[in-house]
N, C-alpha and C. Protein backbone atom coordinates (compact mmCIF):
# COMPACT_ATOMS: atom_id res chain seq x y z
N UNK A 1 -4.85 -13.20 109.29
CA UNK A 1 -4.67 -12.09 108.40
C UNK A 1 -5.69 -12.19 107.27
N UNK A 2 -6.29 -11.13 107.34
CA UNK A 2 -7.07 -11.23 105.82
C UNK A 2 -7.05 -10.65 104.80
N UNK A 3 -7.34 -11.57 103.68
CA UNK A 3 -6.29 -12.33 102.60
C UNK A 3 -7.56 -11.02 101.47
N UNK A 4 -8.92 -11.38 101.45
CA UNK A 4 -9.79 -10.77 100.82
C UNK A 4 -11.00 -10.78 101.43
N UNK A 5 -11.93 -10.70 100.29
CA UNK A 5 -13.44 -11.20 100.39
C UNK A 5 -14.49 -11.11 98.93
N UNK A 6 -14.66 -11.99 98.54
CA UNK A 6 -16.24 -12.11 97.85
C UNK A 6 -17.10 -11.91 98.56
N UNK A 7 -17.91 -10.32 98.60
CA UNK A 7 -19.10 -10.34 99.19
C UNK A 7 -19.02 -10.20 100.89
N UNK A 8 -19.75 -11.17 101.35
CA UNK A 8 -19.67 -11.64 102.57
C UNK A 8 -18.55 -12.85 103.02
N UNK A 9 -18.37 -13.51 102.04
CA UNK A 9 -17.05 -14.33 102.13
C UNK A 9 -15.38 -13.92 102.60
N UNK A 10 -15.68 -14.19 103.44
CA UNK A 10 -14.11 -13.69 103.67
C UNK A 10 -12.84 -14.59 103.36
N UNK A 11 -11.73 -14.10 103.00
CA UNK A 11 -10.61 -15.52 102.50
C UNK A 11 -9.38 -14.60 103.50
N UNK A 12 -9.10 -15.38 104.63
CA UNK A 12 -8.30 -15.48 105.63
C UNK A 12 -7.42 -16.45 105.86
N UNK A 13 -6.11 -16.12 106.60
CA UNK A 13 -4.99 -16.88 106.89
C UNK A 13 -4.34 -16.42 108.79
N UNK A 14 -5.02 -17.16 109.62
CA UNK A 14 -4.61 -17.18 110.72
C UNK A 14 -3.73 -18.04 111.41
N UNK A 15 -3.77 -18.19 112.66
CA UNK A 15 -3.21 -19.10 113.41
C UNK A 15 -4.33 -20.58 113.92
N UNK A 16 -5.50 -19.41 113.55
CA UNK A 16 -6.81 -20.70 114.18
C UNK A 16 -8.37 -21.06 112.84
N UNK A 17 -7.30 -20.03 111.97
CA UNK A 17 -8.65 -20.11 110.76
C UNK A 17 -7.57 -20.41 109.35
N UNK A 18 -8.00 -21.05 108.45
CA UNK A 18 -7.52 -21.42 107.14
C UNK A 18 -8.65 -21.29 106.13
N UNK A 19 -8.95 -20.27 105.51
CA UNK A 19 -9.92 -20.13 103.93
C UNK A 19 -9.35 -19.19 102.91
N UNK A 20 -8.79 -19.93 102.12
CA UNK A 20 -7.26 -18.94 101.96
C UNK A 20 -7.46 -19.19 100.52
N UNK A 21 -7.07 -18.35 99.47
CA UNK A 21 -6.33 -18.34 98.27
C UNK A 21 -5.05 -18.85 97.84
N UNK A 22 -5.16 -19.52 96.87
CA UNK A 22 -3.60 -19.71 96.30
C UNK A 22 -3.51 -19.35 95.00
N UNK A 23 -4.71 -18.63 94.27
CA UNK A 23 -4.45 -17.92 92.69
C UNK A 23 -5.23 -17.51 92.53
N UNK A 24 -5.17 -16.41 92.16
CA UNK A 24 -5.65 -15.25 91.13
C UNK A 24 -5.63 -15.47 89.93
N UNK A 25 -6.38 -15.21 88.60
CA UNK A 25 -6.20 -15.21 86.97
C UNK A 25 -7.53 -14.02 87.06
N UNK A 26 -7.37 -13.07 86.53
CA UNK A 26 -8.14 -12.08 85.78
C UNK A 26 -7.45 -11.87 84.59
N UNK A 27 -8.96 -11.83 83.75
CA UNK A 27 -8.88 -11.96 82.23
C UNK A 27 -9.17 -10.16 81.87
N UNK A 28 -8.90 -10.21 80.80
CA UNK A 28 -9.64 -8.50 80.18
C UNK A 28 -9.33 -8.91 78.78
N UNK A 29 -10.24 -8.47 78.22
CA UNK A 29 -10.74 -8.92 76.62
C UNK A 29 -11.04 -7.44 75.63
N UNK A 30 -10.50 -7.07 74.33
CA UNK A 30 -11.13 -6.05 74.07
C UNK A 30 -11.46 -6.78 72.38
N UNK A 31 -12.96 -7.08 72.13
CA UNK A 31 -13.47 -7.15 71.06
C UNK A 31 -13.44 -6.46 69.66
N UNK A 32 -13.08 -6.80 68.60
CA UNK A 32 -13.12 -6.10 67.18
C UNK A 32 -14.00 -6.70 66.38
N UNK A 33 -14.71 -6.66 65.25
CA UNK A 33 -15.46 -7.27 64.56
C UNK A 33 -14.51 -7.08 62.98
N UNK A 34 -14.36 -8.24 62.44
CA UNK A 34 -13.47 -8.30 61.13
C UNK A 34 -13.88 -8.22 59.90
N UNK A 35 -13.83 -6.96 59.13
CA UNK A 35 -14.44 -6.90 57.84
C UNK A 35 -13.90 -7.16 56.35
N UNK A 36 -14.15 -7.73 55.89
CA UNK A 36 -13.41 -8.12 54.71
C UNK A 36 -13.52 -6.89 53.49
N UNK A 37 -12.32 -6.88 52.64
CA UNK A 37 -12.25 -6.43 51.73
C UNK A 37 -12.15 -6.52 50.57
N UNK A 38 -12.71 -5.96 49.54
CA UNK A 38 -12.52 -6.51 48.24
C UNK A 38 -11.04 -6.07 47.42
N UNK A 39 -9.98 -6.84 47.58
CA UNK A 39 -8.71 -6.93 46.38
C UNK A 39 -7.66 -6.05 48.05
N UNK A 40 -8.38 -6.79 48.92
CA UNK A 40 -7.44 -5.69 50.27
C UNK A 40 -7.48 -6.82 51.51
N UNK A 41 -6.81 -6.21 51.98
CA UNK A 41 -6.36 -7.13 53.70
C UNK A 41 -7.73 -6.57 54.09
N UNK A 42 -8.17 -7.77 55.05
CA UNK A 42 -9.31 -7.33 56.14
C UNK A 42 -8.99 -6.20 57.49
N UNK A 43 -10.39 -5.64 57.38
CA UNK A 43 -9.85 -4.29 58.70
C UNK A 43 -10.42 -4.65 59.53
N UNK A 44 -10.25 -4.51 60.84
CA UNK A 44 -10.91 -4.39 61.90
C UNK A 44 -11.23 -2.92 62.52
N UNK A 45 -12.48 -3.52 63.45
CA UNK A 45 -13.13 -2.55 64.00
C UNK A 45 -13.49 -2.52 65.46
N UNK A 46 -12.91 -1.37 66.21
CA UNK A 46 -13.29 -1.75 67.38
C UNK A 46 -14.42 -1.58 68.07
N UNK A 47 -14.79 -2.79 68.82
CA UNK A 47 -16.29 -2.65 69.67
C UNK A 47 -16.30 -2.62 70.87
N UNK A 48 -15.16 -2.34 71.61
CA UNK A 48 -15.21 -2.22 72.41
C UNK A 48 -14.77 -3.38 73.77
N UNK A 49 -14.80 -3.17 75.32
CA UNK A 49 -14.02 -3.76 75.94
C UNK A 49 -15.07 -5.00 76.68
N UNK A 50 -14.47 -6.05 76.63
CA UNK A 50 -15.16 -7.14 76.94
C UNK A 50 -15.54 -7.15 78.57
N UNK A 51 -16.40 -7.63 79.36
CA UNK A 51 -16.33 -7.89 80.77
C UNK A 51 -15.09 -8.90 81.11
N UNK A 52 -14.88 -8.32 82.58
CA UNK A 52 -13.82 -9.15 83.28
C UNK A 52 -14.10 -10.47 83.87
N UNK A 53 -13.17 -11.00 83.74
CA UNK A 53 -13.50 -12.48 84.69
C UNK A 53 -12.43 -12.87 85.41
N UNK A 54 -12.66 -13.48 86.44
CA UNK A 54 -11.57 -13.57 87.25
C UNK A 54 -11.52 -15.26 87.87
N UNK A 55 -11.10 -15.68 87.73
CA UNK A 55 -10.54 -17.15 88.51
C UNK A 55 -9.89 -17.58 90.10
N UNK A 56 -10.84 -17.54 90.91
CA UNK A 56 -9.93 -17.91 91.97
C UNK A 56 -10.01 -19.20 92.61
N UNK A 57 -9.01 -19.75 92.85
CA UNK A 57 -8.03 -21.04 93.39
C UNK A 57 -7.85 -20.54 94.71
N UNK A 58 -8.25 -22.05 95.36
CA UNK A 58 -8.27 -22.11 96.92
C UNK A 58 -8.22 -23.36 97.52
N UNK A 59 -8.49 -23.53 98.95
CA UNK A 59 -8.81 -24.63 99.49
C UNK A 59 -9.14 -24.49 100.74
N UNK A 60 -9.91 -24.97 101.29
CA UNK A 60 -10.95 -25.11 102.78
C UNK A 60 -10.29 -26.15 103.26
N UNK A 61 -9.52 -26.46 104.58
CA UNK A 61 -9.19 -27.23 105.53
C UNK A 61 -9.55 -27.36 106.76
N UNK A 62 -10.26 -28.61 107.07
CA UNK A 62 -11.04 -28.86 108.06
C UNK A 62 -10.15 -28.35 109.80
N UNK A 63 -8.68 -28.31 109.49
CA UNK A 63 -8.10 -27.97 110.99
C UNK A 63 -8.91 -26.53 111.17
N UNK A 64 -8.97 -25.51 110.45
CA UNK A 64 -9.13 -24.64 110.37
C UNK A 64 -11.21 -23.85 110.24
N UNK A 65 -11.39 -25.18 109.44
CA UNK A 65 -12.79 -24.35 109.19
C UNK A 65 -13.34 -25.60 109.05
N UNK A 66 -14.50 -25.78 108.69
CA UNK A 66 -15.55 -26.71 108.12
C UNK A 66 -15.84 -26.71 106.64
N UNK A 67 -15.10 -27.30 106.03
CA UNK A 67 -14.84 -27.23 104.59
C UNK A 67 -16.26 -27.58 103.72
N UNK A 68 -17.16 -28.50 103.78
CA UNK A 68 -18.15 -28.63 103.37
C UNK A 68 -18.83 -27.47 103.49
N UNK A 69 -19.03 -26.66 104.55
CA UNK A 69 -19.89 -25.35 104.94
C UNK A 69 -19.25 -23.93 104.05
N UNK A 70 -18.40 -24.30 103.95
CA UNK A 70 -17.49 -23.38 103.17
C UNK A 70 -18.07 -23.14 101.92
N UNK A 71 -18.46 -24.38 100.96
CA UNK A 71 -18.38 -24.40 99.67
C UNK A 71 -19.75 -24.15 99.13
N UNK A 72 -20.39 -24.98 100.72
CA UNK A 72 -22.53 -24.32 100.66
C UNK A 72 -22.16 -22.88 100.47
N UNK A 73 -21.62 -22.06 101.49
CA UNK A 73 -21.60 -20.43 101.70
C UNK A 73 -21.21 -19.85 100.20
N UNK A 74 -20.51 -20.40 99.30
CA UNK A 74 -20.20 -19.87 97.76
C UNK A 74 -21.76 -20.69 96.96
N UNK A 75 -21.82 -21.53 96.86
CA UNK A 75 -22.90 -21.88 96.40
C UNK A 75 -24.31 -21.28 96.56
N UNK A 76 -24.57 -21.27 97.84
CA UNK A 76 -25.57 -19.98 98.40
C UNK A 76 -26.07 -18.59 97.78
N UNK A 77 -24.55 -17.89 97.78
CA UNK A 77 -24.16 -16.57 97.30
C UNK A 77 -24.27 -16.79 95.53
N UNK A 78 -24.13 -17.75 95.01
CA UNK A 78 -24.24 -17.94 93.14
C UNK A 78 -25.79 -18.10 93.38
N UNK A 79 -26.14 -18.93 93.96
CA UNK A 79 -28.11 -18.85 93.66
C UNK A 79 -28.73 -17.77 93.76
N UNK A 80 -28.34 -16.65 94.50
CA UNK A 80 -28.54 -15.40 94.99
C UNK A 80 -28.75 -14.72 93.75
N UNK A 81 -28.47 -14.87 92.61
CA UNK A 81 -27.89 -14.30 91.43
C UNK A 81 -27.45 -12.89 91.48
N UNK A 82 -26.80 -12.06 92.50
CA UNK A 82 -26.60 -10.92 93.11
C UNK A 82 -25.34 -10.50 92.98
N UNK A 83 -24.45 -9.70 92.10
CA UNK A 83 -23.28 -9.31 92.40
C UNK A 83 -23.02 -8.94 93.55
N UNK A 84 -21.31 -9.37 93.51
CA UNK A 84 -20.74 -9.27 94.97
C UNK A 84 -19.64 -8.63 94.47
N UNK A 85 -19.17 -7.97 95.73
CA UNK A 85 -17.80 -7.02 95.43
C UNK A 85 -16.85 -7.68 95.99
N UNK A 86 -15.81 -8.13 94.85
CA UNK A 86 -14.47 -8.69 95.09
C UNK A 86 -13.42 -8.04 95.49
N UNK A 87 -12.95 -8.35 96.44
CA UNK A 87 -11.49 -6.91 97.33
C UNK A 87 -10.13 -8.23 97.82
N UNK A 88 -9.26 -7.80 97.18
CA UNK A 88 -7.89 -8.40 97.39
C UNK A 88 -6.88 -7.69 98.17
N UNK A 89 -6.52 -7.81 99.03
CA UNK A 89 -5.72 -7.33 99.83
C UNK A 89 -6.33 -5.55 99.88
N UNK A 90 -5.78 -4.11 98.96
CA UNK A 90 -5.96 -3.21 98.84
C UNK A 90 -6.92 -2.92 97.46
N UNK A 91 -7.01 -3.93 96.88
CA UNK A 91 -7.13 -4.02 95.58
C UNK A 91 -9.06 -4.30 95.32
N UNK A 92 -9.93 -2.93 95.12
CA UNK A 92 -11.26 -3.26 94.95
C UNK A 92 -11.31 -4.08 93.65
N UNK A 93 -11.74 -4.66 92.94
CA UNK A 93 -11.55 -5.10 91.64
C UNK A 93 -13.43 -5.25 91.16
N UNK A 94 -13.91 -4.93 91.82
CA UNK A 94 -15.10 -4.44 91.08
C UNK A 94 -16.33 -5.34 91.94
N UNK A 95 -17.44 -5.48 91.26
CA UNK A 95 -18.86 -6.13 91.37
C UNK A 95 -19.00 -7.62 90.59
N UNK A 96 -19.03 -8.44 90.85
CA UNK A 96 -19.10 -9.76 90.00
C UNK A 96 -20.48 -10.71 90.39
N UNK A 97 -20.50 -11.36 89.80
CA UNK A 97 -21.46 -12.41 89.58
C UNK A 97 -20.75 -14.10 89.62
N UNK A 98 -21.35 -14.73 90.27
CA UNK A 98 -20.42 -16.52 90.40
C UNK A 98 -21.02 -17.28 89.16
N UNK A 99 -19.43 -17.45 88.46
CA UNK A 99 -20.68 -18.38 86.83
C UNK A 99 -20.62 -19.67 87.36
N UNK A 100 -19.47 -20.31 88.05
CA UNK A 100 -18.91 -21.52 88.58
C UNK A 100 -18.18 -21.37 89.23
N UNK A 101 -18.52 -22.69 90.13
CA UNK A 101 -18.01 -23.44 91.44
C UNK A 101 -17.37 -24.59 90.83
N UNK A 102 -16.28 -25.08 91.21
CA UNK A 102 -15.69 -26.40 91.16
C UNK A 102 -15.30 -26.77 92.51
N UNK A 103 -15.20 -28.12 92.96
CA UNK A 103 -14.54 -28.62 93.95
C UNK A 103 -13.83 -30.06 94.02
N UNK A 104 -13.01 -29.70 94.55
CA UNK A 104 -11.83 -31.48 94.79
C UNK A 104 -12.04 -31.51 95.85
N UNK A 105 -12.49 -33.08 96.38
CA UNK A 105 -12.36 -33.20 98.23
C UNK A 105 -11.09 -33.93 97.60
N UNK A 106 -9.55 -33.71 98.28
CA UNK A 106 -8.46 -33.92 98.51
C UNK A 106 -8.38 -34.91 99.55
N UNK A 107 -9.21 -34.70 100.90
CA UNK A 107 -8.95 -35.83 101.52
C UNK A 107 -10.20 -35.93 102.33
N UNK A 108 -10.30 -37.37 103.21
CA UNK A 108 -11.81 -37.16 104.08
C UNK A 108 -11.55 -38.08 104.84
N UNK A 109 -12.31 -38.06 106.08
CA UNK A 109 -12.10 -39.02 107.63
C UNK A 109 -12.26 -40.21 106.70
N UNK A 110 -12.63 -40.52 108.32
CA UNK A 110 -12.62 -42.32 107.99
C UNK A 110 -14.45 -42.30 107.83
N UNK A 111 -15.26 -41.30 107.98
CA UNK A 111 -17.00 -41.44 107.62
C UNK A 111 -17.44 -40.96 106.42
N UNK A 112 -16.04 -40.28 105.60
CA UNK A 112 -16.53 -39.78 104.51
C UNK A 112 -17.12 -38.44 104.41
N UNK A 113 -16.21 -37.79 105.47
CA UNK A 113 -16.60 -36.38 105.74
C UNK A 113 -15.42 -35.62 105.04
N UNK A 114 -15.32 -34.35 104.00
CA UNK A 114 -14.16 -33.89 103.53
C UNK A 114 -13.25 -33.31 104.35
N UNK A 115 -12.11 -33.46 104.48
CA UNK A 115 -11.38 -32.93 105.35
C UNK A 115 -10.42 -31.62 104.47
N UNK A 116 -10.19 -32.03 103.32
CA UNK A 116 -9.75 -30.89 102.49
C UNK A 116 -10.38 -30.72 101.06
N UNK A 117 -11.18 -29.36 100.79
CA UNK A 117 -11.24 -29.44 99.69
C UNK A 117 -10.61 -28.27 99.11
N UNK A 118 -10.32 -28.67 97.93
CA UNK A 118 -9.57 -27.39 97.16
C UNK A 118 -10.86 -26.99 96.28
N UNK A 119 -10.83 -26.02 95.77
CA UNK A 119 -11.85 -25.02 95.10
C UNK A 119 -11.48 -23.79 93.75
N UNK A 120 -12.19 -23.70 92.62
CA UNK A 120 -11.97 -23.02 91.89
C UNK A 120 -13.37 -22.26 91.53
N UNK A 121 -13.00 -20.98 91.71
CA UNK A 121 -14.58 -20.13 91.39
C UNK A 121 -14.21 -19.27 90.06
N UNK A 122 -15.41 -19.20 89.25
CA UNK A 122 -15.14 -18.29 88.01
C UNK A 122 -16.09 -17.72 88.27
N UNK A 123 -16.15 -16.04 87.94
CA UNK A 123 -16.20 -14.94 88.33
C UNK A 123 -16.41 -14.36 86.75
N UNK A 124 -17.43 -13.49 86.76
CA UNK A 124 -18.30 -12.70 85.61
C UNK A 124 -18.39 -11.20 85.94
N UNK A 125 -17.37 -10.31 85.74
CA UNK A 125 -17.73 -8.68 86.00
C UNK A 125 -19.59 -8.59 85.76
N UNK A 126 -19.62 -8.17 86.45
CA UNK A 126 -21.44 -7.25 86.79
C UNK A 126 -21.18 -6.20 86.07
N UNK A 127 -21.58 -5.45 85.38
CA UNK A 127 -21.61 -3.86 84.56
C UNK A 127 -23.28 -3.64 84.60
């Protein structure tokens, strides 16, 4: 079943494939600039709405996929410096840019090959 996609990335949950999500965090920010007053409370002013960012939590499991190849294919796509369009289930959520990659290898054979890694990507709205 598929779950989303960054781009060309797809994040799926099958019977014979595992590249799956386990969290979502999107941020939205709206900026004011604070002016002081003389013998008065400070006012604010609005400037308007900040870009989005979004956080997604995952993990690549080797029953399922090749977890090392996984994390090249996001890494790849951030050197690209190219927005990609993020889609959640029904949900377009726009054009983004990869600011960061994180990764945990969770577990690995006996050669030191990862067998699970979990993954966190932060995500920069494109405007």
């Amino acid at each position: 079943m598929r779950i989303g996609a960054l781009g060309n990335i797809v994040f799926e949950f099958s019977e014979t494939y595992a590249n799956t999500l386990s969290e979502l965090k999107r941020q939205k920010t709206w900026k004011y600039a604070e002016h002081e007053i003389v013998k008065g409370k400070a006012r604010l002013q609005r400037l308007g709405r900040q870009l989005d960012t979004v956080t997604l939590q995952g993990r690549f499991v080797d029953y399922f996929c090749h977890p090392l190849q996984e994390i090249k294919k996001l890494e790849k796509e951030a050197e690209k410096k190219e927005p990609l369009v993020l889609v959640i289930g029904d949900e377009i959520f726009g054009e983004f840019v990869i600011e960061s990659i994180s990764e945990t290898w969770i577990e690995t054979d006996g050669q030191g090959h990862p067998r699970v890694i979990e993954f966190e990507i932060t995500l920069k709205e494109y405007y």
